[in-house]
PDB file of N, CA and C in Angstrom:
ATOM      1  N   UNK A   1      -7.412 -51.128 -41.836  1.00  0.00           N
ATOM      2  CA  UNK A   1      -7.679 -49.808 -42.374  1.00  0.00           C
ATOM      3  C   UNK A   1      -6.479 -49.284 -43.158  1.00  0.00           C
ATOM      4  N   UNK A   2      -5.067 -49.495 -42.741  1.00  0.00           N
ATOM      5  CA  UNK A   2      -3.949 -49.370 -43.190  1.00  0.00           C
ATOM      6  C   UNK A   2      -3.992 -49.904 -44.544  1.00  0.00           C
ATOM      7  N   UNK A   3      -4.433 -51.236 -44.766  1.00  0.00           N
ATOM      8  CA  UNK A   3      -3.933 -51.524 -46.506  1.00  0.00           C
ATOM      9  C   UNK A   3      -5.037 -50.858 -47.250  1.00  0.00           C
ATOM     10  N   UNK A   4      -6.217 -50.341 -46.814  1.00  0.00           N
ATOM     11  CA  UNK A   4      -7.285 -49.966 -47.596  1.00  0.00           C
ATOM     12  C   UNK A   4      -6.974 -48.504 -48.115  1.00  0.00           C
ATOM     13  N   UNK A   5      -5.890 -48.292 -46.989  1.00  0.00           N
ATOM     14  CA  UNK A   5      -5.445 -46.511 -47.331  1.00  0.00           C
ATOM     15  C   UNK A   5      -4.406 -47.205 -48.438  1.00  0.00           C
ATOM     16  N   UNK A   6      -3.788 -47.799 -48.433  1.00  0.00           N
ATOM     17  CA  UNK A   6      -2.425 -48.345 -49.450  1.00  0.00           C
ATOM     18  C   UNK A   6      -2.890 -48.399 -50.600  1.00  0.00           C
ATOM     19  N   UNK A   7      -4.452 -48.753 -51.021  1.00  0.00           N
ATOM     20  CA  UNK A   7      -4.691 -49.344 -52.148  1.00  0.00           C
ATOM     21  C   UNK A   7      -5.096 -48.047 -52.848  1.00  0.00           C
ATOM     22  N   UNK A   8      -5.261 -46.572 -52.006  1.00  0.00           N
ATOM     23  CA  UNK A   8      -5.754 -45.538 -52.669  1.00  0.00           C
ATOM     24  C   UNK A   8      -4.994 -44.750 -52.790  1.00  0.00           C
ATOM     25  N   UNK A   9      -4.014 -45.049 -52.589  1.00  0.00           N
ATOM     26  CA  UNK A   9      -2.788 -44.804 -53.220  1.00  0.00           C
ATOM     27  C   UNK A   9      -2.183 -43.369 -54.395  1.00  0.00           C
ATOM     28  N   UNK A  10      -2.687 -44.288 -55.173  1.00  0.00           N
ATOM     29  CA  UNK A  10      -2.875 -43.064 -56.479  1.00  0.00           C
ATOM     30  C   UNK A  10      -3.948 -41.871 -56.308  1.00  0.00           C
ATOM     31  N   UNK A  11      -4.823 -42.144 -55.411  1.00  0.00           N
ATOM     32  CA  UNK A  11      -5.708 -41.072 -55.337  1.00  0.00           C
ATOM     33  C   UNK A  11      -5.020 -40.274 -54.005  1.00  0.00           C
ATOM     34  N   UNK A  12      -4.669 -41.063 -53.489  1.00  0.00           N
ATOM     35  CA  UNK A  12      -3.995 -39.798 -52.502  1.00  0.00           C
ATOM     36  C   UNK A  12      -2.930 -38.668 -53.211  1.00  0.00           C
ATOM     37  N   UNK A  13      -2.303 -39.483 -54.447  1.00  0.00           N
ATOM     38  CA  UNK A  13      -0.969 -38.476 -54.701  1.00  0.00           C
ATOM     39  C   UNK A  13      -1.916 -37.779 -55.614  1.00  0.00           C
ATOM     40  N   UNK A  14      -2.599 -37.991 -56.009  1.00  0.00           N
ATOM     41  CA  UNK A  14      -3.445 -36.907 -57.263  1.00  0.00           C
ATOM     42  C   UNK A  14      -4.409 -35.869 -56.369  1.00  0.00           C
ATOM     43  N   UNK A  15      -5.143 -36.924 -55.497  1.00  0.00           N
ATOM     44  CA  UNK A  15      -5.654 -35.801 -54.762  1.00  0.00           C
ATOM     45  C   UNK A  15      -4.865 -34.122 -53.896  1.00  0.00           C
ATOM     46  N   UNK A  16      -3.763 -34.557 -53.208  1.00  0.00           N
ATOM     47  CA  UNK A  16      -2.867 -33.746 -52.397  1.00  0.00           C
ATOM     48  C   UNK A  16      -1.475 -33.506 -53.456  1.00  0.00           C
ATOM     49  N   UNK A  17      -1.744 -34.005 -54.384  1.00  0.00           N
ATOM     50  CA  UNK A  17      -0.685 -33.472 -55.522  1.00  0.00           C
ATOM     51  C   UNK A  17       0.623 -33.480 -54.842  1.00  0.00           C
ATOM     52  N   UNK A  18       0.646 -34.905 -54.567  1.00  0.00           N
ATOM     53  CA  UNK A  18       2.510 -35.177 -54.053  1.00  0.00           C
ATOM     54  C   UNK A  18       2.947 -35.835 -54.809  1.00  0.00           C
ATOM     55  N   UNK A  19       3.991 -36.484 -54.476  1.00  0.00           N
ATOM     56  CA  UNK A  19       4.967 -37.545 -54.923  1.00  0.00           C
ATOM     57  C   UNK A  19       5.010 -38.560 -54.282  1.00  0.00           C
ATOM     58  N   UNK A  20       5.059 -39.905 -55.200  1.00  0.00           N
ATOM     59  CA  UNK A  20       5.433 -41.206 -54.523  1.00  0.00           C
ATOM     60  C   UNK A  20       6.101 -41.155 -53.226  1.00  0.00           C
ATOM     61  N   UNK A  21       7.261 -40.609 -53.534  1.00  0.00           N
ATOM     62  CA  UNK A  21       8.066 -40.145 -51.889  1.00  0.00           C
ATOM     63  C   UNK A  21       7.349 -40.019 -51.118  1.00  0.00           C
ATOM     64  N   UNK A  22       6.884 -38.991 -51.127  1.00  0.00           N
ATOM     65  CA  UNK A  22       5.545 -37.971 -50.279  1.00  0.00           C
ATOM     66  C   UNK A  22       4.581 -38.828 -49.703  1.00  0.00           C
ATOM     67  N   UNK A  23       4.038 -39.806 -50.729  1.00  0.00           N
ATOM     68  CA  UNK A  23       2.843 -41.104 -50.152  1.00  0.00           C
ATOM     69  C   UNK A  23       3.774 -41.873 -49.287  1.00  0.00           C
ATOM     70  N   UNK A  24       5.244 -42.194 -49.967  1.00  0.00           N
ATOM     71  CA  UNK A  24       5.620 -43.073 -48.687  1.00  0.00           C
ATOM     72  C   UNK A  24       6.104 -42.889 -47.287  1.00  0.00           C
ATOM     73  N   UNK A  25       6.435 -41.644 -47.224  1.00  0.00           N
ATOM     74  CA  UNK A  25       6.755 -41.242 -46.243  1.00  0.00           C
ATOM     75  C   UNK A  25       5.144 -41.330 -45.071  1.00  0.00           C
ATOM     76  N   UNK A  26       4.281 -41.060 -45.967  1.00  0.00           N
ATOM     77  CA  UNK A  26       2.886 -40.870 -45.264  1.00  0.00           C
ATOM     78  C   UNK A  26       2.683 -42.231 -44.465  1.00  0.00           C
ATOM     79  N   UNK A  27       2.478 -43.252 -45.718  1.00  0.00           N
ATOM     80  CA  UNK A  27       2.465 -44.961 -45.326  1.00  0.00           C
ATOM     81  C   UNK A  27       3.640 -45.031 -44.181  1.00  0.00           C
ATOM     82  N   UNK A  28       4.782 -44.581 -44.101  1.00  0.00           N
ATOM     83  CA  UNK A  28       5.410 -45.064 -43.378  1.00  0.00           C
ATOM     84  C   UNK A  28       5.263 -44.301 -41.597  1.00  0.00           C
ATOM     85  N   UNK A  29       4.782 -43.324 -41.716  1.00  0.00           N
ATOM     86  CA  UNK A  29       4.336 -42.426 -40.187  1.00  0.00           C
ATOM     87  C   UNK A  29       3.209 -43.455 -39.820  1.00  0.00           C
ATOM     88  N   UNK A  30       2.498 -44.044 -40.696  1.00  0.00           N
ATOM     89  CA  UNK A  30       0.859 -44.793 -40.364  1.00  0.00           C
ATOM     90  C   UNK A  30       1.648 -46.068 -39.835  1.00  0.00           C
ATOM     91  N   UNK A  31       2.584 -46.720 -40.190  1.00  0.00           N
ATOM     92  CA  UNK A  31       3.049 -47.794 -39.653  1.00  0.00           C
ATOM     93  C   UNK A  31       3.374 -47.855 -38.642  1.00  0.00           C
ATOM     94  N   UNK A  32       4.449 -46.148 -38.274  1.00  0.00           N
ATOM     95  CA  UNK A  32       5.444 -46.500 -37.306  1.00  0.00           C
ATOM     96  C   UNK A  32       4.361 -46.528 -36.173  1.00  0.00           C
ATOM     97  N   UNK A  33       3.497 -45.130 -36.231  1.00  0.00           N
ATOM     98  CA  UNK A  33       2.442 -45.012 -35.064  1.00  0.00           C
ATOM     99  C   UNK A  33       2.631 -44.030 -34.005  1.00  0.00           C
ATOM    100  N   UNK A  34       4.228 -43.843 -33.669  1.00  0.00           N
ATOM    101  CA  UNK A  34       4.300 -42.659 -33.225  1.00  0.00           C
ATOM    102  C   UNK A  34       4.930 -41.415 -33.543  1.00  0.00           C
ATOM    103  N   UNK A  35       5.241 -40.744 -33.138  1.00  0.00           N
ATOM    104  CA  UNK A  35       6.186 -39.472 -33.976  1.00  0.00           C
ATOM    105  C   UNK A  35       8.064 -40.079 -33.262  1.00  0.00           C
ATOM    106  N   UNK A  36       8.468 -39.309 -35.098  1.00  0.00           N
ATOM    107  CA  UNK A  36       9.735 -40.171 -35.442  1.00  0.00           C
ATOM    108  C   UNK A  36      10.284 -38.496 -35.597  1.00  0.00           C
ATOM    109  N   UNK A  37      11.660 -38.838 -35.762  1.00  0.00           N
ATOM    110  CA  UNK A  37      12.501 -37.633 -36.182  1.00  0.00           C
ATOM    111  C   UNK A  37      12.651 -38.048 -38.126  1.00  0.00           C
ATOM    112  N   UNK A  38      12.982 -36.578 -38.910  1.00  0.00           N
ATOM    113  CA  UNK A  38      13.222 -37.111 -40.058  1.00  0.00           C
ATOM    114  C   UNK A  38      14.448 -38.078 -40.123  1.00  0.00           C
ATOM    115  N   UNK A  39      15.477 -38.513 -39.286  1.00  0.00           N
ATOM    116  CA  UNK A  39      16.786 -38.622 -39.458  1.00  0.00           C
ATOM    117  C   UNK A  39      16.019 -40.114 -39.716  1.00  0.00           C
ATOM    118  N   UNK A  40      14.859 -40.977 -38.204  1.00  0.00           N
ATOM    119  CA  UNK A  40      14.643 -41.773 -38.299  1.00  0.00           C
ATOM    120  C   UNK A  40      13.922 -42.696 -39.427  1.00  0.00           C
ATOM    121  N   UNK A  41      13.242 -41.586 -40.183  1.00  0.00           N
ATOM    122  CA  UNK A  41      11.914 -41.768 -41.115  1.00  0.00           C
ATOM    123  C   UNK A  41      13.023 -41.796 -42.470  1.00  0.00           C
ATOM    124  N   UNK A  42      14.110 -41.251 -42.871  1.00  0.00           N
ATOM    125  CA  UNK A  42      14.977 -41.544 -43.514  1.00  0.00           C
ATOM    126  C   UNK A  42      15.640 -42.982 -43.658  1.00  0.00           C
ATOM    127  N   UNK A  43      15.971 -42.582 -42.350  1.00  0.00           N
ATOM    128  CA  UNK A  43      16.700 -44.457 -42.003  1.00  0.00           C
ATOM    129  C   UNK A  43      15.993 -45.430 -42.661  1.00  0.00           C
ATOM    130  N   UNK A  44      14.799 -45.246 -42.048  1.00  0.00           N
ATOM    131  CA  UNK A  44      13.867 -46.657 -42.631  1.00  0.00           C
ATOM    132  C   UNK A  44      13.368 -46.559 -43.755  1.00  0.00           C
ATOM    133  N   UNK A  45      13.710 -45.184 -44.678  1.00  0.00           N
ATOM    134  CA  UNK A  45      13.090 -45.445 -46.522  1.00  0.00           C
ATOM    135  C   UNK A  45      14.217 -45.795 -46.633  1.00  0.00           C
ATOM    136  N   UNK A  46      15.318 -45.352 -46.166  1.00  0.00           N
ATOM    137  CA  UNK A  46      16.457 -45.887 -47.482  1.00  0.00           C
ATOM    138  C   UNK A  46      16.541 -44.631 -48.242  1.00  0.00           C
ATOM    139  N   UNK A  47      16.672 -43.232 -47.680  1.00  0.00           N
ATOM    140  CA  UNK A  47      16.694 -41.949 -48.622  1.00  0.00           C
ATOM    141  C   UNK A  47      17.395 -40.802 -47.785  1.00  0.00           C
ATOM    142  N   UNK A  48      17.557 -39.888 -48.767  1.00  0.00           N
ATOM    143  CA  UNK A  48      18.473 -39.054 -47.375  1.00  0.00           C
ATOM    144  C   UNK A  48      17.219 -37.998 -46.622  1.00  0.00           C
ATOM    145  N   UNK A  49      17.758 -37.534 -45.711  1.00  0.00           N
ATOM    146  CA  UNK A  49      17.397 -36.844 -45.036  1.00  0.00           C
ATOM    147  C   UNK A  49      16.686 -35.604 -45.519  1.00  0.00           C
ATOM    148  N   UNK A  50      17.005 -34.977 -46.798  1.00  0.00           N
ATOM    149  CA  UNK A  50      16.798 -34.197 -47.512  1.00  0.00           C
ATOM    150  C   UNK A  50      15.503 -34.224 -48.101  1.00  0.00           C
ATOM    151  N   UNK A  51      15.538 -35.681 -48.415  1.00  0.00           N
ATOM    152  CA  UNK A  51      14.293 -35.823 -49.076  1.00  0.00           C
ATOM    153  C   UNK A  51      13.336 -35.919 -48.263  1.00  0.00           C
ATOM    154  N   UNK A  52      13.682 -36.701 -47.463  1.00  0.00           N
ATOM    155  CA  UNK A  52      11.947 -36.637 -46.458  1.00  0.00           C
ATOM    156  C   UNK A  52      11.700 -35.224 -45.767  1.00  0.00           C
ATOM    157  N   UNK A  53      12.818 -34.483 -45.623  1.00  0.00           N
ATOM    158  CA  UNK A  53      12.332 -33.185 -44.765  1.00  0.00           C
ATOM    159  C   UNK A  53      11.436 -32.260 -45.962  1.00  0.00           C
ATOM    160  N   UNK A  54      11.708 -32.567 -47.372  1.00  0.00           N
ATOM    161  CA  UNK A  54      11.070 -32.249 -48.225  1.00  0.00           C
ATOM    162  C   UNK A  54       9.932 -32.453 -48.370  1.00  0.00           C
ATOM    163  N   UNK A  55       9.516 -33.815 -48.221  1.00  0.00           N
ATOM    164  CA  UNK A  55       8.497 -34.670 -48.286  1.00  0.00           C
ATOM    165  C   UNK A  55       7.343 -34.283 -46.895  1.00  0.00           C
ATOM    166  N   UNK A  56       8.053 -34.633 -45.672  1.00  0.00           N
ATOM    167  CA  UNK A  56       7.236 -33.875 -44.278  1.00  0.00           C
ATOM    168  C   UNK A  56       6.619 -32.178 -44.627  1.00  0.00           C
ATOM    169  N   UNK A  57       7.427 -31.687 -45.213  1.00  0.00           N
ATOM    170  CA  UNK A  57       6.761 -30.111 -45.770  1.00  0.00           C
ATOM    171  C   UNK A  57       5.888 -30.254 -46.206  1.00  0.00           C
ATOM    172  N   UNK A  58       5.790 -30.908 -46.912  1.00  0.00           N
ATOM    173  CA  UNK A  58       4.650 -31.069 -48.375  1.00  0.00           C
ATOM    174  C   UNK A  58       3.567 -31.586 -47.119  1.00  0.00           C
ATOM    175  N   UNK A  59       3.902 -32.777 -46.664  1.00  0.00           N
ATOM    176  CA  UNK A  59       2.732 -33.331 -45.778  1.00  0.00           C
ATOM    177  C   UNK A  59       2.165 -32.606 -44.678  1.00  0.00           C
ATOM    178  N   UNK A  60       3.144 -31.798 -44.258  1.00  0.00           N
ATOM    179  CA  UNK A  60       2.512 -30.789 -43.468  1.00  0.00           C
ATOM    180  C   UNK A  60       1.711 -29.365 -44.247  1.00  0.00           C
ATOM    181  N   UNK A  61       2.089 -29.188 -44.965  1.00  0.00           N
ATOM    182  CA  UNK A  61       1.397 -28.072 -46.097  1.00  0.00           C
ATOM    183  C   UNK A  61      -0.046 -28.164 -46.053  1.00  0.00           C
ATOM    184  N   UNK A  62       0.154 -29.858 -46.688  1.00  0.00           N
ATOM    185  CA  UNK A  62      -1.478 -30.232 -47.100  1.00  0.00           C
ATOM    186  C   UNK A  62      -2.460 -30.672 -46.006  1.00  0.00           C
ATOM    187  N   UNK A  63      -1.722 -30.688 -44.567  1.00  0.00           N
ATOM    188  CA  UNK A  63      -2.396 -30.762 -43.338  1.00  0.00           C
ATOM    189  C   UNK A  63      -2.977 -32.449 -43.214  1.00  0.00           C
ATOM    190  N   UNK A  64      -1.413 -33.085 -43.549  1.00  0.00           N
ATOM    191  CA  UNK A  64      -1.656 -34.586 -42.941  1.00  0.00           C
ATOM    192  C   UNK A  64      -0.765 -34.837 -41.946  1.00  0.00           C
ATOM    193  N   UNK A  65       0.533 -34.314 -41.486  1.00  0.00           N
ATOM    194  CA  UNK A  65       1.364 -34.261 -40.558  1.00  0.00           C
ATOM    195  C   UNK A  65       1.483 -33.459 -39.840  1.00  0.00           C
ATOM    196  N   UNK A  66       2.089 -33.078 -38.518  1.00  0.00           N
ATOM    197  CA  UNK A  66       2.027 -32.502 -37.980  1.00  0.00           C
ATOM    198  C   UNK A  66       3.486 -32.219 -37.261  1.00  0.00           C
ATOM    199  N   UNK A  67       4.302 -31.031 -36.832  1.00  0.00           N
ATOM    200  CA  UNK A  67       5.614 -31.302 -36.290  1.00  0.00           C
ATOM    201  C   UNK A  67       5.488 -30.713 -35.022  1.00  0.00           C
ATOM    202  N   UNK A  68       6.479 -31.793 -34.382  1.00  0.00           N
ATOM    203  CA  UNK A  68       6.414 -30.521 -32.441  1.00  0.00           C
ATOM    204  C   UNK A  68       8.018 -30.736 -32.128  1.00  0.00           C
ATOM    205  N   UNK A  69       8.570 -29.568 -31.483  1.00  0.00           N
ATOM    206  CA  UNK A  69       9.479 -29.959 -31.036  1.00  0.00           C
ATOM    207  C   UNK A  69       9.844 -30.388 -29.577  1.00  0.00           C
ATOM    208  N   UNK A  70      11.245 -31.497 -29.693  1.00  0.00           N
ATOM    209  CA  UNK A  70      11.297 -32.044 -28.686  1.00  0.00           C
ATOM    210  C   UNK A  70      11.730 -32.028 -27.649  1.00  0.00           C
ATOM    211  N   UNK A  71      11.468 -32.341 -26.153  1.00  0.00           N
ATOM    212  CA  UNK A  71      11.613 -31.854 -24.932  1.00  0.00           C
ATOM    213  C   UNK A  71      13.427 -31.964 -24.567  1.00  0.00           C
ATOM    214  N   UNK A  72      14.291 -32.533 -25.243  1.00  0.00           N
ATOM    215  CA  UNK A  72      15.711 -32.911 -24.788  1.00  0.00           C
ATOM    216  C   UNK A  72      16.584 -31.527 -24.722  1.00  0.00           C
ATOM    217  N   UNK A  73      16.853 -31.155 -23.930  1.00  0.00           N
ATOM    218  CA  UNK A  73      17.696 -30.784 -23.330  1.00  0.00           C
ATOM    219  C   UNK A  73      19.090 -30.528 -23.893  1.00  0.00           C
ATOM    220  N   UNK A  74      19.386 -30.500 -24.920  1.00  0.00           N
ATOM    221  CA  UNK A  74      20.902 -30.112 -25.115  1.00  0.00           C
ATOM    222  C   UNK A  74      20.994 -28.544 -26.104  1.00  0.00           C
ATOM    223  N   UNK A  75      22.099 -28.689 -26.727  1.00  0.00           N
ATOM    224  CA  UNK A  75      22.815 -27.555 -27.140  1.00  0.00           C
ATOM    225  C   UNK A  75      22.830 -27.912 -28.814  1.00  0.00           C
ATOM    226  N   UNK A  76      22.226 -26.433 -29.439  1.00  0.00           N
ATOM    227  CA  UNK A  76      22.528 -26.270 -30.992  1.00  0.00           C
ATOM    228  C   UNK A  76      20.911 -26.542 -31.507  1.00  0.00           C
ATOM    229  N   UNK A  77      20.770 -27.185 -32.794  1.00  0.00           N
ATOM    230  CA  UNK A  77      19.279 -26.893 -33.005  1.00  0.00           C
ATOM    231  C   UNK A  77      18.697 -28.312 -32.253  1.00  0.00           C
ATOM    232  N   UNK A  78      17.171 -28.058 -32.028  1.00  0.00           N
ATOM    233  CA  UNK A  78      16.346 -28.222 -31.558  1.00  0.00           C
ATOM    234  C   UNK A  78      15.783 -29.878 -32.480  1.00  0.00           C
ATOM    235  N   UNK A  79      15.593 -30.550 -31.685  1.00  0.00           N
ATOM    236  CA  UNK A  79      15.430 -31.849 -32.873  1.00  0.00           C
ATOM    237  C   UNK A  79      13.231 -31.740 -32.733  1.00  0.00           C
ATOM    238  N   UNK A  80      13.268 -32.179 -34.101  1.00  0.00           N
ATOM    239  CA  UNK A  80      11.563 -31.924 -34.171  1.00  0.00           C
ATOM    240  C   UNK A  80      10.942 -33.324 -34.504  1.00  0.00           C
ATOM    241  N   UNK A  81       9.822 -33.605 -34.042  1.00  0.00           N
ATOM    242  CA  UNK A  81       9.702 -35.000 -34.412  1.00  0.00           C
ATOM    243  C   UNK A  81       8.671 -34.687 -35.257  1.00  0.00           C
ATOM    244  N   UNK A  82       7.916 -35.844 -35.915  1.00  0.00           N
ATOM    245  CA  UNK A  82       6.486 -35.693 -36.694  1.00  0.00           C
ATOM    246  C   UNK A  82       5.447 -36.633 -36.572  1.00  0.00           C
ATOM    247  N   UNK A  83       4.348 -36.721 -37.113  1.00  0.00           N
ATOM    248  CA  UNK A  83       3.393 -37.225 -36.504  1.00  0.00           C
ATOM    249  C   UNK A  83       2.320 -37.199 -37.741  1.00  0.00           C
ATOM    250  N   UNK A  84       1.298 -38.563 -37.884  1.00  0.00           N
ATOM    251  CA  UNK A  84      -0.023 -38.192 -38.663  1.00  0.00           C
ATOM    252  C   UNK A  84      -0.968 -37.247 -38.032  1.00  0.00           C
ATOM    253  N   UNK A  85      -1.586 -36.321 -38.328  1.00  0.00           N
ATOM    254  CA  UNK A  85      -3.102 -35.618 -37.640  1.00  0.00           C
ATOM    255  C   UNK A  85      -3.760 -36.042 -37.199  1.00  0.00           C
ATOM    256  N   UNK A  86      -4.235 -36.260 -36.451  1.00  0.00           N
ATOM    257  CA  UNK A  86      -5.400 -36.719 -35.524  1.00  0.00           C
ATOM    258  C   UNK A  86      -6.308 -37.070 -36.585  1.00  0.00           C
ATOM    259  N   UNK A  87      -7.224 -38.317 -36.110  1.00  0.00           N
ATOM    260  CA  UNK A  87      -8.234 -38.437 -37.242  1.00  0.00           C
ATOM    261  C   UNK A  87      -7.856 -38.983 -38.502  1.00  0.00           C
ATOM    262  N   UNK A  88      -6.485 -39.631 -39.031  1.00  0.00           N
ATOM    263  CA  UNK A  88      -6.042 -39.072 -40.050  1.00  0.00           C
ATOM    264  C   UNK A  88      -7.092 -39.743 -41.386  1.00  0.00           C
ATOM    265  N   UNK A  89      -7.699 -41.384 -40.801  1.00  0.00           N
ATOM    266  CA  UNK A  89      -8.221 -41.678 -41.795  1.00  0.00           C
ATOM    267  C   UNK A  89     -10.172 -40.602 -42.241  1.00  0.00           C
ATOM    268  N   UNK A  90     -10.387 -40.465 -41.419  1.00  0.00           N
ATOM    269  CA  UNK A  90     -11.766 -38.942 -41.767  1.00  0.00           C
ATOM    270  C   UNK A  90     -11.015 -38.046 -42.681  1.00  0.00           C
ATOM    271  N   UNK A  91      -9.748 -37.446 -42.076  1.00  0.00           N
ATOM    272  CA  UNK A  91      -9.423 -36.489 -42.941  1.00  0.00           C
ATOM    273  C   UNK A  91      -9.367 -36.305 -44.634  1.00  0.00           C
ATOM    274  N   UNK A  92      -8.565 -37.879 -44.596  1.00  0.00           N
ATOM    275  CA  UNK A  92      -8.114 -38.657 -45.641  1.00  0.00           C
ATOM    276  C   UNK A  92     -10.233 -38.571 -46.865  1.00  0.00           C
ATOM    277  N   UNK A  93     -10.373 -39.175 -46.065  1.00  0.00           N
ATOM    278  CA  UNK A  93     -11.629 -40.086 -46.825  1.00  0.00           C
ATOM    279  C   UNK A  93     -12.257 -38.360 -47.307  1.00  0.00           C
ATOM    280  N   UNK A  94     -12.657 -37.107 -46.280  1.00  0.00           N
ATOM    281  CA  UNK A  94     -13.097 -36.378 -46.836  1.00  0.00           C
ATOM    282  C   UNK A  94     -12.911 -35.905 -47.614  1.00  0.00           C
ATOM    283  N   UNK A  95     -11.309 -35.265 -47.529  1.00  0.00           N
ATOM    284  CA  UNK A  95     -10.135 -34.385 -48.531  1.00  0.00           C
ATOM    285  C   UNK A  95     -10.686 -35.212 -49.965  1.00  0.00           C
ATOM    286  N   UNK A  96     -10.597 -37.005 -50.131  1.00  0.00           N
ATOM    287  CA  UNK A  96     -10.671 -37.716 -51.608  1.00  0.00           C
ATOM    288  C   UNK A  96     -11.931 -37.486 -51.806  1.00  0.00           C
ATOM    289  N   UNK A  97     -13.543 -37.181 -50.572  1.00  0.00           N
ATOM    290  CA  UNK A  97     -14.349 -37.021 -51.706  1.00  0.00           C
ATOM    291  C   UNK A  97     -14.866 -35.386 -52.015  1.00  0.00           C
ATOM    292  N   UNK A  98     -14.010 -34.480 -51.510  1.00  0.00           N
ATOM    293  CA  UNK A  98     -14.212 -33.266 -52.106  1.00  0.00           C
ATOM    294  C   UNK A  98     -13.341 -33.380 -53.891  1.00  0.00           C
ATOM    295  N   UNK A  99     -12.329 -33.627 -53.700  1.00  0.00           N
ATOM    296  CA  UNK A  99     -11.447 -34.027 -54.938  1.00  0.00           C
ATOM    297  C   UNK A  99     -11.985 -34.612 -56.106  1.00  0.00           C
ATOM    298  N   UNK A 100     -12.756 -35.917 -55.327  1.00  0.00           N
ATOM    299  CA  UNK A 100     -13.750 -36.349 -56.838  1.00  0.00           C
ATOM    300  C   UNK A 100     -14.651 -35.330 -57.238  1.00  0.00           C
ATOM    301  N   UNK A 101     -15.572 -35.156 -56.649  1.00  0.00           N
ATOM    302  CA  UNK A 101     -16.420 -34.521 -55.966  1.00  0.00           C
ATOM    303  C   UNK A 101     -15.857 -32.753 -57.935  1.00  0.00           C
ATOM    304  N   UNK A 102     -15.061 -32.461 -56.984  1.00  0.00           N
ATOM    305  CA  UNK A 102     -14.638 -31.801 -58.330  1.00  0.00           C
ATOM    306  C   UNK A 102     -14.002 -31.964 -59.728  1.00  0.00           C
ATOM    307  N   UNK A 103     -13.591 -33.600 -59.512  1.00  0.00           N
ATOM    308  CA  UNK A 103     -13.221 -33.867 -60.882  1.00  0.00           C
ATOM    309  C   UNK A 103     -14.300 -34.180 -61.291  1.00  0.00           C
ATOM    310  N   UNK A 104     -15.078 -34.688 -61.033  1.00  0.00           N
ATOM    311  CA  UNK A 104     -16.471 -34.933 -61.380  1.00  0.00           C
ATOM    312  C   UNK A 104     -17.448 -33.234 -62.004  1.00  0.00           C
ATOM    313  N   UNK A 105     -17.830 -32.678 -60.963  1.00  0.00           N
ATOM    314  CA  UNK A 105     -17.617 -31.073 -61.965  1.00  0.00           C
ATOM    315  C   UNK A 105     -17.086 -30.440 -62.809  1.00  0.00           C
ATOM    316  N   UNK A 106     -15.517 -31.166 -63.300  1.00  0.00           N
ATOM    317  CA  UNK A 106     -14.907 -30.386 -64.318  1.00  0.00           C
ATOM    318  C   UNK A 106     -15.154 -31.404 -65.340  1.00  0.00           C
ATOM    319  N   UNK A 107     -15.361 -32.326 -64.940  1.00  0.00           N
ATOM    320  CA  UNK A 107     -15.619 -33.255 -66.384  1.00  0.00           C
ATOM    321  C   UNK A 107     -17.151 -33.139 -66.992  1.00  0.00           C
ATOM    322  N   UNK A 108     -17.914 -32.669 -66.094  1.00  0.00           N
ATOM    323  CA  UNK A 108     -19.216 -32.624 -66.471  1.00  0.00           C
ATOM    324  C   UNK A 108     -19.244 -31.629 -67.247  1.00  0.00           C
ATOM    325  N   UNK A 109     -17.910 -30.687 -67.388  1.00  0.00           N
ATOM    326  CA  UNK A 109     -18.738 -29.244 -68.370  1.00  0.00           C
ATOM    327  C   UNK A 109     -17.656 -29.602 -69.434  1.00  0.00           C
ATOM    328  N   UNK A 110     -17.397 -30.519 -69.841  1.00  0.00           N
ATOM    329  CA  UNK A 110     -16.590 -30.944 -70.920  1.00  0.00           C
ATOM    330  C   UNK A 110     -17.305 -30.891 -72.120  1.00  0.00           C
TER     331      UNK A 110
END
């Protein structure tokens, strides 16, 4: 189910109007499987920290991620992990065919 989401690729970033970043960060929560911290989800693009906390916004905006914070116990801020939505491939498949769904309406009154 994972590479079939990979191959739609381009319709995900057009549909939810992100960025490559943004898709990979997505692909890469679907891999890991469980909820990661950004520090970790950084580590493994190869990008700073900056960018993916950028990127997790966006994904949380458009209601594909989700953040909770975590149970540890120490002092100063609070570390938050993240997570895909429940469901994520339904979500996915509906969100792309409302999207056509309206490009298809705007092209029809062309």
């Amino acid at each position: 189910m994972a590479e079939k989401l990979k191959e739609s690729k381009d319709s995900i970033r057009c549909c939810y109007k992100i960025t490559d970043t943004d898709v990979e960060c997505l692909f890469k929560l679907l891999e890991v499987g469980k909820p990661v911290t950004s520090e970790d989800l950084a580590e493994m693009l190869n990008v700073s920290k900056t960018t993916v906390e950028n990127s997790l916004k966006k994904l949380i905006d458009v209601g594909l991620v989700e953040r909770s914070k975590g149970d540890e116990k120490k002092i100063g801020r609070p570390r938050y992990y993240y997570v895909l939505v429940g469901n994520i491939y339904e979500k996915i498949r509906k969100d792309l065919s409302e999207c056509a769904k309206r490009i298809q309406a705007s092209s029809a009154s062309l």
